[in-house]
PDB file of N, CA and C in Angstrom:
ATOM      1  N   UNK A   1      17.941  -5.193  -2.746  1.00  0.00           N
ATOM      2  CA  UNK A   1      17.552  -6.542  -3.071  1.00  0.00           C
ATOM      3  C   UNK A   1      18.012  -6.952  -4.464  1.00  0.00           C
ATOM      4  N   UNK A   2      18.120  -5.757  -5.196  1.00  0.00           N
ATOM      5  CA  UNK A   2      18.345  -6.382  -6.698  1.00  0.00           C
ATOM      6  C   UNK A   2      19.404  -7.366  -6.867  1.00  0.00           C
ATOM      7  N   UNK A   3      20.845  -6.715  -6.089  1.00  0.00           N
ATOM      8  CA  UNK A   3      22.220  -7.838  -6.127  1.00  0.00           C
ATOM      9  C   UNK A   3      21.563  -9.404  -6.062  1.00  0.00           C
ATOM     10  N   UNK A   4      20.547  -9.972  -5.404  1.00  0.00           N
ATOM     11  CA  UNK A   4      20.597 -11.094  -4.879  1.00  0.00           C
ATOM     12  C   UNK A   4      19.457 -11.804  -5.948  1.00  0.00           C
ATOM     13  N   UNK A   5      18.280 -11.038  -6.610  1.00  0.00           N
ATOM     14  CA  UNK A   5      17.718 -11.402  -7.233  1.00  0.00           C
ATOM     15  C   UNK A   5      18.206 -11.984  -8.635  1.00  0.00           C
ATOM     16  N   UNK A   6      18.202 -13.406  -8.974  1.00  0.00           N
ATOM     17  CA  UNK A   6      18.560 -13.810 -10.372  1.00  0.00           C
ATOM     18  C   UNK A   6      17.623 -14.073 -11.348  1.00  0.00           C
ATOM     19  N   UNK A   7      17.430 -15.672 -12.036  1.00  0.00           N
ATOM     20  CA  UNK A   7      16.391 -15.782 -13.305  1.00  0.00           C
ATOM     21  C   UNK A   7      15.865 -16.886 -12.256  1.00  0.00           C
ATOM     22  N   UNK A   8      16.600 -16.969 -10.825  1.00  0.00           N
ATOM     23  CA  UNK A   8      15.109 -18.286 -10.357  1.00  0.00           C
ATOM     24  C   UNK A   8      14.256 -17.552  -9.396  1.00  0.00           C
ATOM     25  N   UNK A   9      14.879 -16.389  -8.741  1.00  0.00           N
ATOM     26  CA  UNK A   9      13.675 -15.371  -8.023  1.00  0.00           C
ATOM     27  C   UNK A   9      12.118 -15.439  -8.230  1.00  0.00           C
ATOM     28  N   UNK A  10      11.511 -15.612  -7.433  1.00  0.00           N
ATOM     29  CA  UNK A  10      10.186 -15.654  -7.175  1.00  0.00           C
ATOM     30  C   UNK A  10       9.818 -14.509  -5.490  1.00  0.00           C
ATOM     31  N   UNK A  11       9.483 -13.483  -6.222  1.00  0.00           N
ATOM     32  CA  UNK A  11       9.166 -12.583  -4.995  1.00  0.00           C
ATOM     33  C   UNK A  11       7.860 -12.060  -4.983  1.00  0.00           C
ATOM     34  N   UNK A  12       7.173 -12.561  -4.039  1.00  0.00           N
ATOM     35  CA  UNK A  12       5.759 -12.307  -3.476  1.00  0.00           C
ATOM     36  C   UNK A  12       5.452 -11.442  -2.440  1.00  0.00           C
ATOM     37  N   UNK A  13       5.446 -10.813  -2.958  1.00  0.00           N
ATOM     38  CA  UNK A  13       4.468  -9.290  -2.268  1.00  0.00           C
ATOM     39  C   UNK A  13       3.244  -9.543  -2.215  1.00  0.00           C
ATOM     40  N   UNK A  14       3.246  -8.001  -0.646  1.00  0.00           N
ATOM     41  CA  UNK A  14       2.162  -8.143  -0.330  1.00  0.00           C
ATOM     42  C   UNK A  14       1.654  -6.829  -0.705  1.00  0.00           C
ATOM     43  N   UNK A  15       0.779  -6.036  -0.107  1.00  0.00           N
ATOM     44  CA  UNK A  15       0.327  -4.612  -0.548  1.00  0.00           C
ATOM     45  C   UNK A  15       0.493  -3.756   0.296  1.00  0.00           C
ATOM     46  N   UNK A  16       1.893  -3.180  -0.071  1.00  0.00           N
ATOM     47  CA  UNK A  16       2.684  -2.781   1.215  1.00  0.00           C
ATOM     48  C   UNK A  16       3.417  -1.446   0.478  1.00  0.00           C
ATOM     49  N   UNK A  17       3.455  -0.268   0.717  1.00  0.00           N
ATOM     50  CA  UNK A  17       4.409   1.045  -0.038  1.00  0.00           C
ATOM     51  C   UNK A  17       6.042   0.137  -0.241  1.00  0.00           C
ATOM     52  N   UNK A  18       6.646  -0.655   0.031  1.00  0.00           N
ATOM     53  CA  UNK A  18       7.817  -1.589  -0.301  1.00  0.00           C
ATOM     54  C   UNK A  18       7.730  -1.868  -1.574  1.00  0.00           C
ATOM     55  N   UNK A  19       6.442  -2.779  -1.597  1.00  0.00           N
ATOM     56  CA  UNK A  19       6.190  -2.975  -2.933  1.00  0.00           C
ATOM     57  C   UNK A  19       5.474  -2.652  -4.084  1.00  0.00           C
ATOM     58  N   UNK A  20       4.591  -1.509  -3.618  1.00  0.00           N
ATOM     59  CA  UNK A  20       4.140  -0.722  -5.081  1.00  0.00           C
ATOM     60  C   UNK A  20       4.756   0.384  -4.859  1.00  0.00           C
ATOM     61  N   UNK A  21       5.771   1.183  -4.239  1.00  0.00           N
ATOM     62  CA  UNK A  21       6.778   2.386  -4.050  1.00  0.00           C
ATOM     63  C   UNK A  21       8.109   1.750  -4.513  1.00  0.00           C
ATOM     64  N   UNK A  22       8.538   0.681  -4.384  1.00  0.00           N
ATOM     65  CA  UNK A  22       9.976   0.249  -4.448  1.00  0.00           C
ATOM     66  C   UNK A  22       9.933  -0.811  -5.211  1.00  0.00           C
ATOM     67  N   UNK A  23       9.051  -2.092  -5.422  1.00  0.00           N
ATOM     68  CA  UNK A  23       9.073  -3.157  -5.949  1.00  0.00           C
ATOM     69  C   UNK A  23       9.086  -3.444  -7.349  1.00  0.00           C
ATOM     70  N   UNK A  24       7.734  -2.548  -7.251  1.00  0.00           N
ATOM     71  CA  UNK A  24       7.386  -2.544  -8.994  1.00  0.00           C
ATOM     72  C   UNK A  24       7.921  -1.796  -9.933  1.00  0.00           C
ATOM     73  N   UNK A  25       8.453  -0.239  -9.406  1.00  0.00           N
ATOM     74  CA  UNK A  25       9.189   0.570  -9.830  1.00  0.00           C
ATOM     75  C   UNK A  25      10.872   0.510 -10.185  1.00  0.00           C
ATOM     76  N   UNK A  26      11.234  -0.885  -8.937  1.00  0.00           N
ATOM     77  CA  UNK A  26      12.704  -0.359  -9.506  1.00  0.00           C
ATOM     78  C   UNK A  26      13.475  -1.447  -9.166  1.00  0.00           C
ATOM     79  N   UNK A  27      12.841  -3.078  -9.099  1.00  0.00           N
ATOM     80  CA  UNK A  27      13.601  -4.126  -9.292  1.00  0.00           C
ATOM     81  C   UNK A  27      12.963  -4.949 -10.209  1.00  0.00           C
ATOM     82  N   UNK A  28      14.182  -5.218 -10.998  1.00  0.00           N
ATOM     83  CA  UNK A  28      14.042  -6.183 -12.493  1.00  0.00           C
ATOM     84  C   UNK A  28      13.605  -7.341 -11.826  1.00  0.00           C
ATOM     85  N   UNK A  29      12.846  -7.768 -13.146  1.00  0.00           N
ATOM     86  CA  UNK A  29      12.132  -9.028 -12.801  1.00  0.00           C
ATOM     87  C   UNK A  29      12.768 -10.044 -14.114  1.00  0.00           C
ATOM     88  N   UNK A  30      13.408 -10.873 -13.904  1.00  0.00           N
ATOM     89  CA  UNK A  30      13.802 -11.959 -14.494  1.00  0.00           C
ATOM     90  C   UNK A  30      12.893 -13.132 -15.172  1.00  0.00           C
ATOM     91  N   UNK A  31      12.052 -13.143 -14.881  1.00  0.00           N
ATOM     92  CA  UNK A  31      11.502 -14.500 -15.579  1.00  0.00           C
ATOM     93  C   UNK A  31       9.720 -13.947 -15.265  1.00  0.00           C
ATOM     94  N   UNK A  32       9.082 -14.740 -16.145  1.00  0.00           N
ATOM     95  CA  UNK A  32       7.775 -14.589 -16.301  1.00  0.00           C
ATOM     96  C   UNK A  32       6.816 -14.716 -15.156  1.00  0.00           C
ATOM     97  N   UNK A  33       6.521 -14.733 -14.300  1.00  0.00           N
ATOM     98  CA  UNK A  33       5.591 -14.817 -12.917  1.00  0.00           C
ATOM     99  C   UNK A  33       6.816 -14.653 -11.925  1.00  0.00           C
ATOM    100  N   UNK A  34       7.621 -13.734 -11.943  1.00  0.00           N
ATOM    101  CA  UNK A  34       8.969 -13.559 -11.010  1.00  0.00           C
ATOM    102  C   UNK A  34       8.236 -12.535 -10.109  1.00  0.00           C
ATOM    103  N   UNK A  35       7.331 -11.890 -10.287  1.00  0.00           N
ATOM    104  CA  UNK A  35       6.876 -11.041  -8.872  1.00  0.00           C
ATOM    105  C   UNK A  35       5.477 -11.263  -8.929  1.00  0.00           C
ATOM    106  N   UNK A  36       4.963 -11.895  -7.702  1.00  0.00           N
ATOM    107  CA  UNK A  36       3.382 -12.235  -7.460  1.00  0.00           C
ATOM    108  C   UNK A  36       2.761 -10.967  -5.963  1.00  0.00           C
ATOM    109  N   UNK A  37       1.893 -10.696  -6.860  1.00  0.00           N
ATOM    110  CA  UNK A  37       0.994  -9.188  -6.562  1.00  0.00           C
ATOM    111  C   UNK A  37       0.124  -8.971  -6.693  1.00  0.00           C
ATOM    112  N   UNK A  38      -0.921  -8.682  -5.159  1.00  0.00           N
ATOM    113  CA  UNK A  38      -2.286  -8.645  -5.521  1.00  0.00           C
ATOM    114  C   UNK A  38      -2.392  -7.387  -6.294  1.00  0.00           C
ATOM    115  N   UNK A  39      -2.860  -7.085  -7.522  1.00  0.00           N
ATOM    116  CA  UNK A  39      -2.847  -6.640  -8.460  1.00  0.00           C
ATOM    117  C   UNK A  39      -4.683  -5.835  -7.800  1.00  0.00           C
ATOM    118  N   UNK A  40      -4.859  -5.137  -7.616  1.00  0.00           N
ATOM    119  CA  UNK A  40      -6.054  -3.929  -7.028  1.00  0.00           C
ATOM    120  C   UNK A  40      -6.652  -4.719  -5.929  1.00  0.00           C
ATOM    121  N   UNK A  41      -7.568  -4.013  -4.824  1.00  0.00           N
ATOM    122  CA  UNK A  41      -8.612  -4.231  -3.823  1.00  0.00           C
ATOM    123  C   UNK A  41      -7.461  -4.228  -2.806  1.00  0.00           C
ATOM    124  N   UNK A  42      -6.001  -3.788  -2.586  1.00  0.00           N
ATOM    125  CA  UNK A  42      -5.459  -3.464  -1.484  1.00  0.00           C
ATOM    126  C   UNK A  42      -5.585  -4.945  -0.662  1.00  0.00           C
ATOM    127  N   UNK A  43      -5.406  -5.915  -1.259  1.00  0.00           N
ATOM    128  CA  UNK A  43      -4.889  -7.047  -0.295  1.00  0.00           C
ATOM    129  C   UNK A  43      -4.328  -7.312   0.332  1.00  0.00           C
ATOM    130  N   UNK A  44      -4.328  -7.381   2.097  1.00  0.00           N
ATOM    131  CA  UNK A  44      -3.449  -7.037   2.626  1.00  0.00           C
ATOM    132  C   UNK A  44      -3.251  -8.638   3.145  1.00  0.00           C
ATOM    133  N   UNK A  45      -1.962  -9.468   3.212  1.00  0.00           N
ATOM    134  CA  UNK A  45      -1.838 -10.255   3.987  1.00  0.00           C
ATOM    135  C   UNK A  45      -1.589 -11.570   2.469  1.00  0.00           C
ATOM    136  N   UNK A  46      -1.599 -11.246   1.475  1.00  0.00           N
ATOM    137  CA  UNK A  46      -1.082 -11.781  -0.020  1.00  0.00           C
ATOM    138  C   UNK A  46       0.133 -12.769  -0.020  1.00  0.00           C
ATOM    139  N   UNK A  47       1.146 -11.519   0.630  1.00  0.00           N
ATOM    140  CA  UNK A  47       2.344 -12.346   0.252  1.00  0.00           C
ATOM    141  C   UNK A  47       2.787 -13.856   1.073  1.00  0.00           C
ATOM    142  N   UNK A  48       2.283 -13.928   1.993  1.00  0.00           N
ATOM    143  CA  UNK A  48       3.158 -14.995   2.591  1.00  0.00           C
ATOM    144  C   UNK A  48       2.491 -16.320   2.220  1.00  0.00           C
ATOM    145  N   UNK A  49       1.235 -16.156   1.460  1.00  0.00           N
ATOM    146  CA  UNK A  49       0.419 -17.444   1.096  1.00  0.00           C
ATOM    147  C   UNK A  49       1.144 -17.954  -0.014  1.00  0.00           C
ATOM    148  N   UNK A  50       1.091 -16.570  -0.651  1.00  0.00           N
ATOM    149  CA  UNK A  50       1.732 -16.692  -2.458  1.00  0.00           C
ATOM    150  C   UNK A  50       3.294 -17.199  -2.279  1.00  0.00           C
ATOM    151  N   UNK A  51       3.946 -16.577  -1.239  1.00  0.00           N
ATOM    152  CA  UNK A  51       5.546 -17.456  -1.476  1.00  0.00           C
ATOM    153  C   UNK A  51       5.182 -18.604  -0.968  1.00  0.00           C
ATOM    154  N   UNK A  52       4.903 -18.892   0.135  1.00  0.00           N
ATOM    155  CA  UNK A  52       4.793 -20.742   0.329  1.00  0.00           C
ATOM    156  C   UNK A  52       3.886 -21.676  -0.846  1.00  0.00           C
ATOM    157  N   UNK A  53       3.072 -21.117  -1.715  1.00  0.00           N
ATOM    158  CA  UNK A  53       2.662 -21.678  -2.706  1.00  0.00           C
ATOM    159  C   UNK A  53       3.992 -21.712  -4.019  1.00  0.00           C
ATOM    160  N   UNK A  54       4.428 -20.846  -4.124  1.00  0.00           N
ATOM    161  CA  UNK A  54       5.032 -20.611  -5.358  1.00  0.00           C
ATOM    162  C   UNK A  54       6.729 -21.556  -4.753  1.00  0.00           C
ATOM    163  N   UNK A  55       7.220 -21.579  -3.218  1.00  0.00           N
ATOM    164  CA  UNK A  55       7.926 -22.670  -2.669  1.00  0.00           C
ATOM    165  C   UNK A  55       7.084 -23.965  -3.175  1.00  0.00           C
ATOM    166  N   UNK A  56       6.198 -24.406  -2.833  1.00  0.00           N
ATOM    167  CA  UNK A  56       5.530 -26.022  -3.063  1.00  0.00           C
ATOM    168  C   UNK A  56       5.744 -26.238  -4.505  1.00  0.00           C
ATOM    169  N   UNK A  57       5.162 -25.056  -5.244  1.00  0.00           N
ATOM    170  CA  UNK A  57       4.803 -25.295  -6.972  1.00  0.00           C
ATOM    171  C   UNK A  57       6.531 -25.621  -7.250  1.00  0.00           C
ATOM    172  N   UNK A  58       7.321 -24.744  -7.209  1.00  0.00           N
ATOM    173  CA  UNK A  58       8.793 -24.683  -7.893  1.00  0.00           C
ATOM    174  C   UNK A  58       9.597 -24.935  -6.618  1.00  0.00           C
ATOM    175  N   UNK A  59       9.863 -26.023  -6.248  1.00  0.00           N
ATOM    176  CA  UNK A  59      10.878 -25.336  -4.913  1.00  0.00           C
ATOM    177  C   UNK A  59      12.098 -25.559  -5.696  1.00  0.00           C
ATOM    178  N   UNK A  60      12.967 -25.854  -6.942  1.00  0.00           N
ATOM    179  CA  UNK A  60      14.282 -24.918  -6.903  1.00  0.00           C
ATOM    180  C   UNK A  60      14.298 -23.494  -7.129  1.00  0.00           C
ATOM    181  N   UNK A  61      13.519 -23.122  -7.148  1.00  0.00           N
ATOM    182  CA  UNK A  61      12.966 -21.714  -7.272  1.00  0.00           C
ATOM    183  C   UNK A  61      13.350 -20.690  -6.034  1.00  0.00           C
ATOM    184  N   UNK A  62      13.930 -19.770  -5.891  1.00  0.00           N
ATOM    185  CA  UNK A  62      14.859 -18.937  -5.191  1.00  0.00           C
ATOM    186  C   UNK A  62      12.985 -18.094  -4.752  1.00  0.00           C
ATOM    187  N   UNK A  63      12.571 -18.831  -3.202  1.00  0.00           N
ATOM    188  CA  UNK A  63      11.454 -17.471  -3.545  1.00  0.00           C
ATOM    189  C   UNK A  63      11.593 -16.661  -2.097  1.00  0.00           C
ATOM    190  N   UNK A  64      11.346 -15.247  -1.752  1.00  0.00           N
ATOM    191  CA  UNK A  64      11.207 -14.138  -1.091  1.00  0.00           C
ATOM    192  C   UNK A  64      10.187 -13.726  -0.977  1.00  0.00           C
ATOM    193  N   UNK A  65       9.627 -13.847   0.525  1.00  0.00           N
ATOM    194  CA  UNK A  65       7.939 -12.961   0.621  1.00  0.00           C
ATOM    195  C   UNK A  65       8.533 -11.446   0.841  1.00  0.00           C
ATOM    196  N   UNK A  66       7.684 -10.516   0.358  1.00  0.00           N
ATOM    197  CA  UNK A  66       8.123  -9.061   0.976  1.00  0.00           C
ATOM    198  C   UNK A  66       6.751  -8.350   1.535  1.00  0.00           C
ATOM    199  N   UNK A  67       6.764  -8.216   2.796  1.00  0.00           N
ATOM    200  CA  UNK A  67       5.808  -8.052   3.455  1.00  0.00           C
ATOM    201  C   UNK A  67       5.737  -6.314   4.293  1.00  0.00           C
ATOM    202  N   UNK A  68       4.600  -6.040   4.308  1.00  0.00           N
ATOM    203  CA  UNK A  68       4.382  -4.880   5.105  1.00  0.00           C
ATOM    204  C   UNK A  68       4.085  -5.551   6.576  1.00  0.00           C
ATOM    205  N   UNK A  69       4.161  -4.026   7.299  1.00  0.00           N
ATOM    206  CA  UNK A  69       3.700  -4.620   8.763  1.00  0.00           C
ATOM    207  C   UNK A  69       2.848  -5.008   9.442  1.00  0.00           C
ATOM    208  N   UNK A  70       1.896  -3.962   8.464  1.00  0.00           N
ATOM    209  CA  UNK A  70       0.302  -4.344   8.791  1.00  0.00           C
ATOM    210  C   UNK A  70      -0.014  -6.084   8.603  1.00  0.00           C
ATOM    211  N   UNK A  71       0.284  -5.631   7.061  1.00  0.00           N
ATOM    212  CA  UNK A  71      -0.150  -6.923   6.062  1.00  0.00           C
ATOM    213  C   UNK A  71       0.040  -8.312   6.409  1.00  0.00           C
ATOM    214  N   UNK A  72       1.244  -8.323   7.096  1.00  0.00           N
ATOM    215  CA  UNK A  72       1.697  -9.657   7.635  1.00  0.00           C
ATOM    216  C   UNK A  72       1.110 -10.490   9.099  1.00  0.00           C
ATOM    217  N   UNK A  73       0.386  -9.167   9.611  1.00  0.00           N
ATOM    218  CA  UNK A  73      -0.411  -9.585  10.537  1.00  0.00           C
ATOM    219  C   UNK A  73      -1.847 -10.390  10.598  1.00  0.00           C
ATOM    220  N   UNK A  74      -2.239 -10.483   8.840  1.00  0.00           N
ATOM    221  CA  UNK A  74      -3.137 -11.399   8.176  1.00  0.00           C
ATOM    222  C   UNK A  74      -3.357 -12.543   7.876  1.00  0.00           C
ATOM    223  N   UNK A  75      -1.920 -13.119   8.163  1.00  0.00           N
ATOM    224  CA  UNK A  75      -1.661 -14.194   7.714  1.00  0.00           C
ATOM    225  C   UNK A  75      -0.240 -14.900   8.326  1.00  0.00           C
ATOM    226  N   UNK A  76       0.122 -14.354   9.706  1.00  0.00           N
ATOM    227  CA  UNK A  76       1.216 -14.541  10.295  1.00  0.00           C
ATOM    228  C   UNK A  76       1.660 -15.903  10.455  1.00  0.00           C
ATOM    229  N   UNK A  77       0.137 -16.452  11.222  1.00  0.00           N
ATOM    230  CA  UNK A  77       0.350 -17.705  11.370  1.00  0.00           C
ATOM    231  C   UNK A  77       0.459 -18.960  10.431  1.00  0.00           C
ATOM    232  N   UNK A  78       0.989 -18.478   9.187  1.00  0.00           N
ATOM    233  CA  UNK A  78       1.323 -19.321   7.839  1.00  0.00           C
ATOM    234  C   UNK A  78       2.552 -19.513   8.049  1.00  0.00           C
ATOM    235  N   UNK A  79       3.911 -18.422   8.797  1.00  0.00           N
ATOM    236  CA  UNK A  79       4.739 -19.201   9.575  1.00  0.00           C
ATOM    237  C   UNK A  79       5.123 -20.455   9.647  1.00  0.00           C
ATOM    238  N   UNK A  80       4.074 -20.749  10.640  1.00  0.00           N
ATOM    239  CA  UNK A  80       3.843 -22.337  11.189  1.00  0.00           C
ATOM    240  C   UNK A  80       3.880 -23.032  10.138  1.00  0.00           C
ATOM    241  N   UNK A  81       2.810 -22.562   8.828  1.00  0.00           N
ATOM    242  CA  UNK A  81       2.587 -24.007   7.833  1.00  0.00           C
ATOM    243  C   UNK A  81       3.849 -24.041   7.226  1.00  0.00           C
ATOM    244  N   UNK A  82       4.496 -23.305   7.222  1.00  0.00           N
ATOM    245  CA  UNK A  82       6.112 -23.327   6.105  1.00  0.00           C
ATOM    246  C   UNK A  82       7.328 -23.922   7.077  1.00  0.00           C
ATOM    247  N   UNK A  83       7.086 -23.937   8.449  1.00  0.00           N
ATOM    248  CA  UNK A  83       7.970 -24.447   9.446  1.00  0.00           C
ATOM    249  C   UNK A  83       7.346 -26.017   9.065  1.00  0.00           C
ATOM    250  N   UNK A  84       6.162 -26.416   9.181  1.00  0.00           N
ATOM    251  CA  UNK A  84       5.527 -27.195   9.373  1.00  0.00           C
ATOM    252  C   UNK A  84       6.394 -28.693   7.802  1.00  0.00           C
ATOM    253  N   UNK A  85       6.250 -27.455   6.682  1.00  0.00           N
ATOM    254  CA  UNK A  85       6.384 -28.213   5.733  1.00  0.00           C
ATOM    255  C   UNK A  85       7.977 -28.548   5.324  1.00  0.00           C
ATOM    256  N   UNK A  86       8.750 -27.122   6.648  1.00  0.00           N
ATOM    257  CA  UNK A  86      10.394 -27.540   6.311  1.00  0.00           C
ATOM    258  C   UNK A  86      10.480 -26.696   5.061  1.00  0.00           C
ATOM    259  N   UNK A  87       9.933 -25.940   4.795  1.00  0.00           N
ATOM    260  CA  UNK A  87      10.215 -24.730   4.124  1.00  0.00           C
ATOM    261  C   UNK A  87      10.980 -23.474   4.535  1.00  0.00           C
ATOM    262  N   UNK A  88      12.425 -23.030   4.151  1.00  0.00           N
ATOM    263  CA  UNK A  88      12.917 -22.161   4.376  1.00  0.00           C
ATOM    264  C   UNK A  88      13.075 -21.437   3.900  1.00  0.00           C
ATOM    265  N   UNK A  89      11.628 -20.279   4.194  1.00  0.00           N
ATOM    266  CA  UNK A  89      11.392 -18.790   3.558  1.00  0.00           C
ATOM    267  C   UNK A  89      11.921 -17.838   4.140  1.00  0.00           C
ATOM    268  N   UNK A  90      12.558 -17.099   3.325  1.00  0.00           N
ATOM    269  CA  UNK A  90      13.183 -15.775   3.834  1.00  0.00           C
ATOM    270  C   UNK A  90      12.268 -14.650   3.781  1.00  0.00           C
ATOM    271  N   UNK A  91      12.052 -14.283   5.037  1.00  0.00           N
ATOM    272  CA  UNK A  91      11.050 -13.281   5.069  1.00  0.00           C
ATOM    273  C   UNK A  91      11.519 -11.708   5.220  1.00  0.00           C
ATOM    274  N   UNK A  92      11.041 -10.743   4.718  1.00  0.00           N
ATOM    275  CA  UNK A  92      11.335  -9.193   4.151  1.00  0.00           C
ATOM    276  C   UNK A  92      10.395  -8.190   5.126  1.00  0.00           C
ATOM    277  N   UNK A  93      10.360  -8.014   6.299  1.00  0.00           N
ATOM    278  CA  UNK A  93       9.109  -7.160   6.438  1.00  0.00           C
ATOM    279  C   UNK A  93       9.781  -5.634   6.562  1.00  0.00           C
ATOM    280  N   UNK A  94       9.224  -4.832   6.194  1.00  0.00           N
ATOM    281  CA  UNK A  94       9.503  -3.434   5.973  1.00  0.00           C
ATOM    282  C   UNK A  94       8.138  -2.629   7.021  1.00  0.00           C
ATOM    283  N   UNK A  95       8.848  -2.631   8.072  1.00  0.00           N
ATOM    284  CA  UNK A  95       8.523  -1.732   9.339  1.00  0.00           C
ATOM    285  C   UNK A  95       8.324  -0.407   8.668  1.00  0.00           C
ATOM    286  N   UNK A  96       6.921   0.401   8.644  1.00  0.00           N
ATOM    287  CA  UNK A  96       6.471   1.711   8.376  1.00  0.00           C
ATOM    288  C   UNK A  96       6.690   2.564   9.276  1.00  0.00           C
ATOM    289  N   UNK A  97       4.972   2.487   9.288  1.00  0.00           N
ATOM    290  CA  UNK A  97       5.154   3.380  11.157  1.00  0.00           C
ATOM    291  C   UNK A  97       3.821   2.409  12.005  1.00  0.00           C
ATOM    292  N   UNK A  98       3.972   1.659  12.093  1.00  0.00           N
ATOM    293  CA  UNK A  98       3.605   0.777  13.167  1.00  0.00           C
ATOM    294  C   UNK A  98       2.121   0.104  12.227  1.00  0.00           C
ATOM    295  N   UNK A  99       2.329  -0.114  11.290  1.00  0.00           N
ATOM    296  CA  UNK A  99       1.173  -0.592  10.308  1.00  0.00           C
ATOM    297  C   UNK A  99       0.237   0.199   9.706  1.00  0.00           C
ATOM    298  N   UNK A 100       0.442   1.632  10.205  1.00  0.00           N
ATOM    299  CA  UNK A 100      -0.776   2.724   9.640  1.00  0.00           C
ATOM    300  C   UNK A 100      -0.086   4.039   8.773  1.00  0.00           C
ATOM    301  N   UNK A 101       1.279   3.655   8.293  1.00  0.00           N
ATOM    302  CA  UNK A 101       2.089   4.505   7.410  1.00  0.00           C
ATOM    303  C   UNK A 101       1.201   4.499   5.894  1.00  0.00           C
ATOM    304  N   UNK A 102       0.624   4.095   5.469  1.00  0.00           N
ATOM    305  CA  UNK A 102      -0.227   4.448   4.361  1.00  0.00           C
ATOM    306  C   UNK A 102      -1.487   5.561   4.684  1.00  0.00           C
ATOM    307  N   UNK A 103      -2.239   4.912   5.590  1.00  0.00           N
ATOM    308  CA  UNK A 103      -3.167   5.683   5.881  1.00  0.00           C
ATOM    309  C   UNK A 103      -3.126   6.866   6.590  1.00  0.00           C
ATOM    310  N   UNK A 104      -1.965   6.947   7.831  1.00  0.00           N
ATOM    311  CA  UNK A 104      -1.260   8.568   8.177  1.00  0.00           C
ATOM    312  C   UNK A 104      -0.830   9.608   7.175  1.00  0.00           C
ATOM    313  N   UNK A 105      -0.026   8.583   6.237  1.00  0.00           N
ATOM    314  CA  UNK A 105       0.261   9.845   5.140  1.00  0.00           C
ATOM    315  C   UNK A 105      -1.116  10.317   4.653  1.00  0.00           C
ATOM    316  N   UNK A 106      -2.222   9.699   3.911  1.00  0.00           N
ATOM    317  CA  UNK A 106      -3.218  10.199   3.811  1.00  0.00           C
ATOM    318  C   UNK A 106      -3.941  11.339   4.211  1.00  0.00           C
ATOM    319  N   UNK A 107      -3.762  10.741   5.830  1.00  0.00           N
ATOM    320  CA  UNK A 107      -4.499  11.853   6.711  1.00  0.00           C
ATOM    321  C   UNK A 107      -3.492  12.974   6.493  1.00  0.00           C
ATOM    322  N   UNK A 108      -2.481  13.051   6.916  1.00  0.00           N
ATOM    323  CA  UNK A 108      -1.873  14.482   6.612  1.00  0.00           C
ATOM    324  C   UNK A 108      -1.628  15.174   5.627  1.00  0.00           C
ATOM    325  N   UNK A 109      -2.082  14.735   4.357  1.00  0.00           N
ATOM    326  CA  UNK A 109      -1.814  15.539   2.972  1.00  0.00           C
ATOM    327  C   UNK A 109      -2.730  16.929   3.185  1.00  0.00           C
ATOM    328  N   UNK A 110      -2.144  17.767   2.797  1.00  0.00           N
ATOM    329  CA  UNK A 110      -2.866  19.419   2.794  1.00  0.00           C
ATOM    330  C   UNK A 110      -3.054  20.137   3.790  1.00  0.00           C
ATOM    331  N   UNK A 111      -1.717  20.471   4.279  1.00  0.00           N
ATOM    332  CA  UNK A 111      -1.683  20.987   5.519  1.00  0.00           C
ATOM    333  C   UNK A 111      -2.190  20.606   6.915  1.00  0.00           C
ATOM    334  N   UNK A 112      -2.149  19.196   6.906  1.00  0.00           N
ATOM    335  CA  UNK A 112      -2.384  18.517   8.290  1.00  0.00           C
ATOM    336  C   UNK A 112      -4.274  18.428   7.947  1.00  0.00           C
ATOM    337  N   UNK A 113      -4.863  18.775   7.007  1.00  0.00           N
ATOM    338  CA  UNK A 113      -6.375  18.557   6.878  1.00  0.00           C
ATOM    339  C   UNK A 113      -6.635  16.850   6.315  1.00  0.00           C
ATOM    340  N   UNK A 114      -7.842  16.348   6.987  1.00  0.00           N
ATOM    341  CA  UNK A 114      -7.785  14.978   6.014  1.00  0.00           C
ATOM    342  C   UNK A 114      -8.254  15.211   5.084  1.00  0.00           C
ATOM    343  N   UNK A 115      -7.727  14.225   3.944  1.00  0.00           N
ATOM    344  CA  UNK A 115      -7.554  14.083   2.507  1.00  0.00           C
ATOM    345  C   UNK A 115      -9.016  13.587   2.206  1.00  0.00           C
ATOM    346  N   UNK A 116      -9.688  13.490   1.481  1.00  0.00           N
ATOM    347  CA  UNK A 116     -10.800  13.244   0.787  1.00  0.00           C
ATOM    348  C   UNK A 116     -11.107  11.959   0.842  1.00  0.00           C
ATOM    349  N   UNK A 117      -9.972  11.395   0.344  1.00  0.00           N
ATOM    350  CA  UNK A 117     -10.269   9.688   0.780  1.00  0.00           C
ATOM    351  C   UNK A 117      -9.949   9.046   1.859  1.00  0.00           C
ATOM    352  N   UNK A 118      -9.710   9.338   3.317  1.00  0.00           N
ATOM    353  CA  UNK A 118      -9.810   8.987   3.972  1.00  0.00           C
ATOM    354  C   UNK A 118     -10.865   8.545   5.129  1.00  0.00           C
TER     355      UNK A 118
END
């Protein structure tokens, strides 16, 4: 993603291993509110509100939802409101393992025993 990201990027994540494994760690962020992130409580279903808002607020603004699989199932039907408004969001979803790739890894840490916090 980095090639495509410039200084008008606006990329809204959701709470997805994409984006606190890959997002936050290892694409530059150009401008001051350039990546919107529910920031703790595991919000799942964040991003696609936050890019069609941050489309309305700035629309010359280059913006990208990046969504998990689960996560996007929270808020799918926001779709519609961005079709609705003639908004053309480019959407990112990063297929795990069928929406429960966070919490499987969990379960299998320590020799196939569940993990403490699960």
């Amino acid at each position: 993603m980095a090639p495509v990201v410039d200084a008008s990027t606006v990329i809204a994540g959701d709470s997805t291993m994409a984006c606190y494994y890959g997002v936050l760690s290892g694409l530059p962020v150009h401008r001051p509110s350039g990546f919107l992130y529910p920031t703790g409580g595991g919000t799942l279903g964040y991003g696609l509100p936050a890019a069609i808002g941050a489309m309305l607020a700035e629309p010359e603004a280059r913006v990208l939802a990046l969504l998990g699989d689960g996560g996007i199932m929270f808020t799918l039907s926001e779709l519609a409101t961005a079709a609705q408004l003639g908004l053309g969001l480019p959407v990112l979803v990063a297929w795990t393992t069928a929406g429960t790739g966070s919490s499987a890894t969990k379960c299998w840490i320590g020799a196939n025993r569940p993990s403490p916090w699960t």
